[in-house]
Protein backbone atom coordinates (compact mmCIF):
# COMPACT_ATOMS: atom_id res chain seq x y z
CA UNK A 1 150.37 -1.64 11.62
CA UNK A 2 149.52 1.65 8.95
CA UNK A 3 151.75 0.88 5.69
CA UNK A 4 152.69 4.68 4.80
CA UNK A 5 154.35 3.92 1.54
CA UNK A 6 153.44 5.64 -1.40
CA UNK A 7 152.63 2.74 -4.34
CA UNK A 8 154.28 3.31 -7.46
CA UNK A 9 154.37 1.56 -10.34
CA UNK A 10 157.30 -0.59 -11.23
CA UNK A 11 159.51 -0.90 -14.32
CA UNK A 12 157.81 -3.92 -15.28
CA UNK A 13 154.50 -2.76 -14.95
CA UNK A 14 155.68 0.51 -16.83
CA UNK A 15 156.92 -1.79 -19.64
CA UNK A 16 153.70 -4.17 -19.68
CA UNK A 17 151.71 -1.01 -19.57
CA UNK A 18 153.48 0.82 -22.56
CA UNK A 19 153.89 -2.40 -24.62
CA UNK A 20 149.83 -2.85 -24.47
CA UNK A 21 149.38 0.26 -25.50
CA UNK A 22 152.04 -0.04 -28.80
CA UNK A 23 149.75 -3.46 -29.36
CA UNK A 24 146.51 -1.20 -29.71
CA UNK A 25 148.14 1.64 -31.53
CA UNK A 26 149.06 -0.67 -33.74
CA UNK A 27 145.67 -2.71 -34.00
CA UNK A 28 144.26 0.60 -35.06
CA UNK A 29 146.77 1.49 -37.27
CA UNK A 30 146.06 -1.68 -39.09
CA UNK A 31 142.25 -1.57 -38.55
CA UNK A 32 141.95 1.80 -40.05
CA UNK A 33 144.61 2.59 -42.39
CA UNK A 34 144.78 -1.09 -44.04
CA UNK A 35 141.73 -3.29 -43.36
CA UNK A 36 138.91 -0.71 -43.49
CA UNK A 37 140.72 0.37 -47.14
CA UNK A 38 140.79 -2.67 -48.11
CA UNK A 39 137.44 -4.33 -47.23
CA UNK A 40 135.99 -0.75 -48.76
CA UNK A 41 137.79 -1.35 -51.90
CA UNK A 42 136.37 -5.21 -52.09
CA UNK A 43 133.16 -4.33 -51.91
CA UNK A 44 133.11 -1.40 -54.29
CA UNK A 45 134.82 -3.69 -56.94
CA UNK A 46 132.15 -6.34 -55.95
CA UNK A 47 129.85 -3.72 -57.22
CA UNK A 48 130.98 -2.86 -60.24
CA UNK A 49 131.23 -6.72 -61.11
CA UNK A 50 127.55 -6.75 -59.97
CA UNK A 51 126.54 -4.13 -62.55
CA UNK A 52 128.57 -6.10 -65.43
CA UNK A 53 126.99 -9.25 -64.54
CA UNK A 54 123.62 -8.04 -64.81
CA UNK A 55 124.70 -5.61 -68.06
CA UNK A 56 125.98 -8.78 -69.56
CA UNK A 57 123.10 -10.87 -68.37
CA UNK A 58 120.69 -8.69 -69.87
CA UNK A 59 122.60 -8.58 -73.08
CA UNK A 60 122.82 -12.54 -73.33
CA UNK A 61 119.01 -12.25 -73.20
CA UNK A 62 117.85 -9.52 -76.14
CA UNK A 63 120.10 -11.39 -77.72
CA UNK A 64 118.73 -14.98 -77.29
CA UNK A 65 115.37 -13.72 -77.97
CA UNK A 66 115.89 -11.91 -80.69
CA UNK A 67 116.92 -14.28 -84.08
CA UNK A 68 117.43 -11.55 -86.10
CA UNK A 69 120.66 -9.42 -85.38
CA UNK A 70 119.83 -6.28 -87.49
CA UNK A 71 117.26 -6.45 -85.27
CA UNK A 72 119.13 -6.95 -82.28
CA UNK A 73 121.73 -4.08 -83.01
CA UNK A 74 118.37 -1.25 -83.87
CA UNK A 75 117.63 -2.11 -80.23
CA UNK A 76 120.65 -1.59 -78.43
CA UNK A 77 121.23 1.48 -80.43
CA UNK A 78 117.88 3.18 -79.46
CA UNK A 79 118.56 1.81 -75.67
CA UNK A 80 122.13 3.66 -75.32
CA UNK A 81 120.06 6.64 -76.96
CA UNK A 82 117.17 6.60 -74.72
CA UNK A 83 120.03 6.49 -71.48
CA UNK A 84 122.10 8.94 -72.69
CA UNK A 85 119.26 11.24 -72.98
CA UNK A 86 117.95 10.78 -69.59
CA UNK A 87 121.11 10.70 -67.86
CA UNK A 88 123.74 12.55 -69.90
CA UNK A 89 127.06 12.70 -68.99
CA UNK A 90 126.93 16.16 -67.63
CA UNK A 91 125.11 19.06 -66.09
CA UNK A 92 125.69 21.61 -68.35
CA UNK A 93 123.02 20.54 -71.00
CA UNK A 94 120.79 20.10 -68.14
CA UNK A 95 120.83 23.20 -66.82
CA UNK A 96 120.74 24.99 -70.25
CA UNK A 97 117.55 23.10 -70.64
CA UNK A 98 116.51 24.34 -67.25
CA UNK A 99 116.94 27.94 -68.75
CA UNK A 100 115.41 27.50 -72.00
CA UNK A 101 112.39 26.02 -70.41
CA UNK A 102 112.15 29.15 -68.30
CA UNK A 103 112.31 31.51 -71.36
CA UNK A 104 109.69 29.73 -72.68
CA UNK A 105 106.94 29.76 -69.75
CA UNK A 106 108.07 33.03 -68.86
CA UNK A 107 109.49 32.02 -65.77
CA UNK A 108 112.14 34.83 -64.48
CA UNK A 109 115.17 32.72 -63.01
CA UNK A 110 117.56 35.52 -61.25
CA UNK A 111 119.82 32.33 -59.58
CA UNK A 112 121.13 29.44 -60.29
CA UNK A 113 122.88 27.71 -58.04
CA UNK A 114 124.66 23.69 -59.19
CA UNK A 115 126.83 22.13 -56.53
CA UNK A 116 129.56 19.28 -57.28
CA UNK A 117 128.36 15.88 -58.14
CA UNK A 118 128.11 13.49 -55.42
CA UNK A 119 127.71 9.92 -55.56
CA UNK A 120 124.07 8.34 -55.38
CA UNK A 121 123.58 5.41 -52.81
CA UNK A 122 120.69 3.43 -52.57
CA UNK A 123 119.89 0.49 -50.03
CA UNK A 124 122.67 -0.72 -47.80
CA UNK A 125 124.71 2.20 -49.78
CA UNK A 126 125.34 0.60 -52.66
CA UNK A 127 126.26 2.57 -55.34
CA UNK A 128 123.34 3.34 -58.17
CA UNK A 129 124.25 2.50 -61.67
CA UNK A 130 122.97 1.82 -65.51
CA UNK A 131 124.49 0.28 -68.24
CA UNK A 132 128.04 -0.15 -66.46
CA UNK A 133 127.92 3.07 -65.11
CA UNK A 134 128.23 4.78 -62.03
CA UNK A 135 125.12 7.34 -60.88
CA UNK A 136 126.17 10.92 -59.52
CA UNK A 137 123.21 13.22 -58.64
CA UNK A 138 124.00 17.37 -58.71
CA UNK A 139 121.88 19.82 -56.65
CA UNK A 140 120.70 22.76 -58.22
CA UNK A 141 118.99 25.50 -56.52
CA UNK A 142 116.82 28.08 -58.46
CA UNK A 143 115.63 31.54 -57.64
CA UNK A 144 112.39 32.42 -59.89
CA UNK A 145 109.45 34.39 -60.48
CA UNK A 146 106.43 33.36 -61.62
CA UNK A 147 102.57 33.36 -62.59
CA UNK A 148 101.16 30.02 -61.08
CA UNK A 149 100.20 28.67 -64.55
CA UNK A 150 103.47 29.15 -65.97
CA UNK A 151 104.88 27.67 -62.92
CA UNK A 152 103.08 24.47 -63.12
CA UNK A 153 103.12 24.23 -67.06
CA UNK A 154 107.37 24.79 -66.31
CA UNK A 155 107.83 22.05 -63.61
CA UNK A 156 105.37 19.42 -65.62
CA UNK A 157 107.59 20.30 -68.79
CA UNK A 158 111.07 19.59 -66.82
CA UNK A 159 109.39 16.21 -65.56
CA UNK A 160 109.14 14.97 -69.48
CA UNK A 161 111.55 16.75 -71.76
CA UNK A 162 114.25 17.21 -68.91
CA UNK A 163 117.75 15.75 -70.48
CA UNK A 164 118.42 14.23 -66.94
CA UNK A 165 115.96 12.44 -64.04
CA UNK A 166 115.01 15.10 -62.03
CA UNK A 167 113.85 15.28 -58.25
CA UNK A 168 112.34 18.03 -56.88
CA UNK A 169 113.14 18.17 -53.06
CA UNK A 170 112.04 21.43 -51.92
CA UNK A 171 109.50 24.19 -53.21
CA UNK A 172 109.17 27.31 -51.69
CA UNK A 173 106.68 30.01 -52.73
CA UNK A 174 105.90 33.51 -51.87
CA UNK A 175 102.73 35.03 -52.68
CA UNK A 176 103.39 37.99 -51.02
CA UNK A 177 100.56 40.67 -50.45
CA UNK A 178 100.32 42.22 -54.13
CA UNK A 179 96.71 41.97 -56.47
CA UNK A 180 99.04 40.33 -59.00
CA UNK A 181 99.46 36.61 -59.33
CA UNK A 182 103.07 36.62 -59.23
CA UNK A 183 105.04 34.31 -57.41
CA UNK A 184 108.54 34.49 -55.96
CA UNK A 185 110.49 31.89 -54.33
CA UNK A 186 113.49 28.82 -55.41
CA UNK A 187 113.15 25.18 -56.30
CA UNK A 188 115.94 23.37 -55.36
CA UNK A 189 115.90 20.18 -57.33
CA UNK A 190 118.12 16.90 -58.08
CA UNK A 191 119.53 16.05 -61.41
CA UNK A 192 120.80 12.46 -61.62
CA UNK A 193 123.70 11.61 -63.92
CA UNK A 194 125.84 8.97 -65.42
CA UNK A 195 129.55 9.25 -65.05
């Protein structure tokens, strides 16, 4: 005997269906609008007490082997100095400095181009930091011409007397077909910063 009865799905099985579906809506919802969040959050604050812990650790130790406070204090002054000059607050000194070098080595920038800061991950993608502070890096893209010399004697001079860490990521040069030992073409370079 041929059964020619359409199947259909019951009310019960419409209800069982629809009510497992609510359950993983709802597991989602929680997954990725409250645990995610919140585990995210965790970790970022286990961070930050990461980079006290070792801020305070290394202060518990200049201090301990140091007798003399005067001493002590002439230290951590030239320290916070040192940092603030290598990784200043914001890009606008470094990129002045980026011109002024030019000027000097007679390096022709016609662009500059600095994007937003952006947070710096290392390993793992935890967060870089110094001295209880958070590291943002900003690219910067220049447009330059050049005589080699200059060029080199510019970049070596950013390397030391920069007022940020720099990283250069890409060089691009065009010699172009001319007698003269001009150069064309754009660094695009990484400026690290504390925020």
């Amino acid at each position: 005997m041929i059964n020619v009865q359409k199947r259909h799905i019951t009310a019960g099985q419409l209800v069982i269906f629809l009510w497992i579906l609510g359950l993983m809506a709802c597991s989602a919802f929680f997954y990725l609008g409250l645990y995610r969040p919140m585990v995210e959050r965790m970790l970022d604050k286990q961070d930050d007490v990461a980079l006290l812990e070792d801020h305070l650790r290394w202060v518990t130790q200049t201090i301990e082997s140091e007798p003399d406070p005067e001493h002590v204090f002439e230290y951590f002054v030239k320290q916070a100095r040192d940092l603030s000059r290598r990784f200043p607050d914001s890009a606008e000194k470094s990129l002045l400095a980026l011109a002024d070098y030019a000027n000097k080595f007679h390096v022709r920038i016609s662009q500059v181009q600095a994007g937003e800061p952006q947070e710096v991950f290392g390993d793992r993608w935890k967060r870089f930091g110094a001295d209880g502070k958070k590291c943002v890096g900003v690219r910067v893209t220049l447009k330059f011409q050049s005589e080699y010399y200059n060029l080199v004697k510019y970049i070596e001079t950013l390397h030391k007397a920069l007022p940020a860490h720099m990283v250069i990521e890409r060089l691009e040069i065009d010699n172009g077909f001319t007698t003269t030992p001009r150069l064309s073409g754009s660094i695009e370079l990484f400026l690290y910063l504390l925020e």
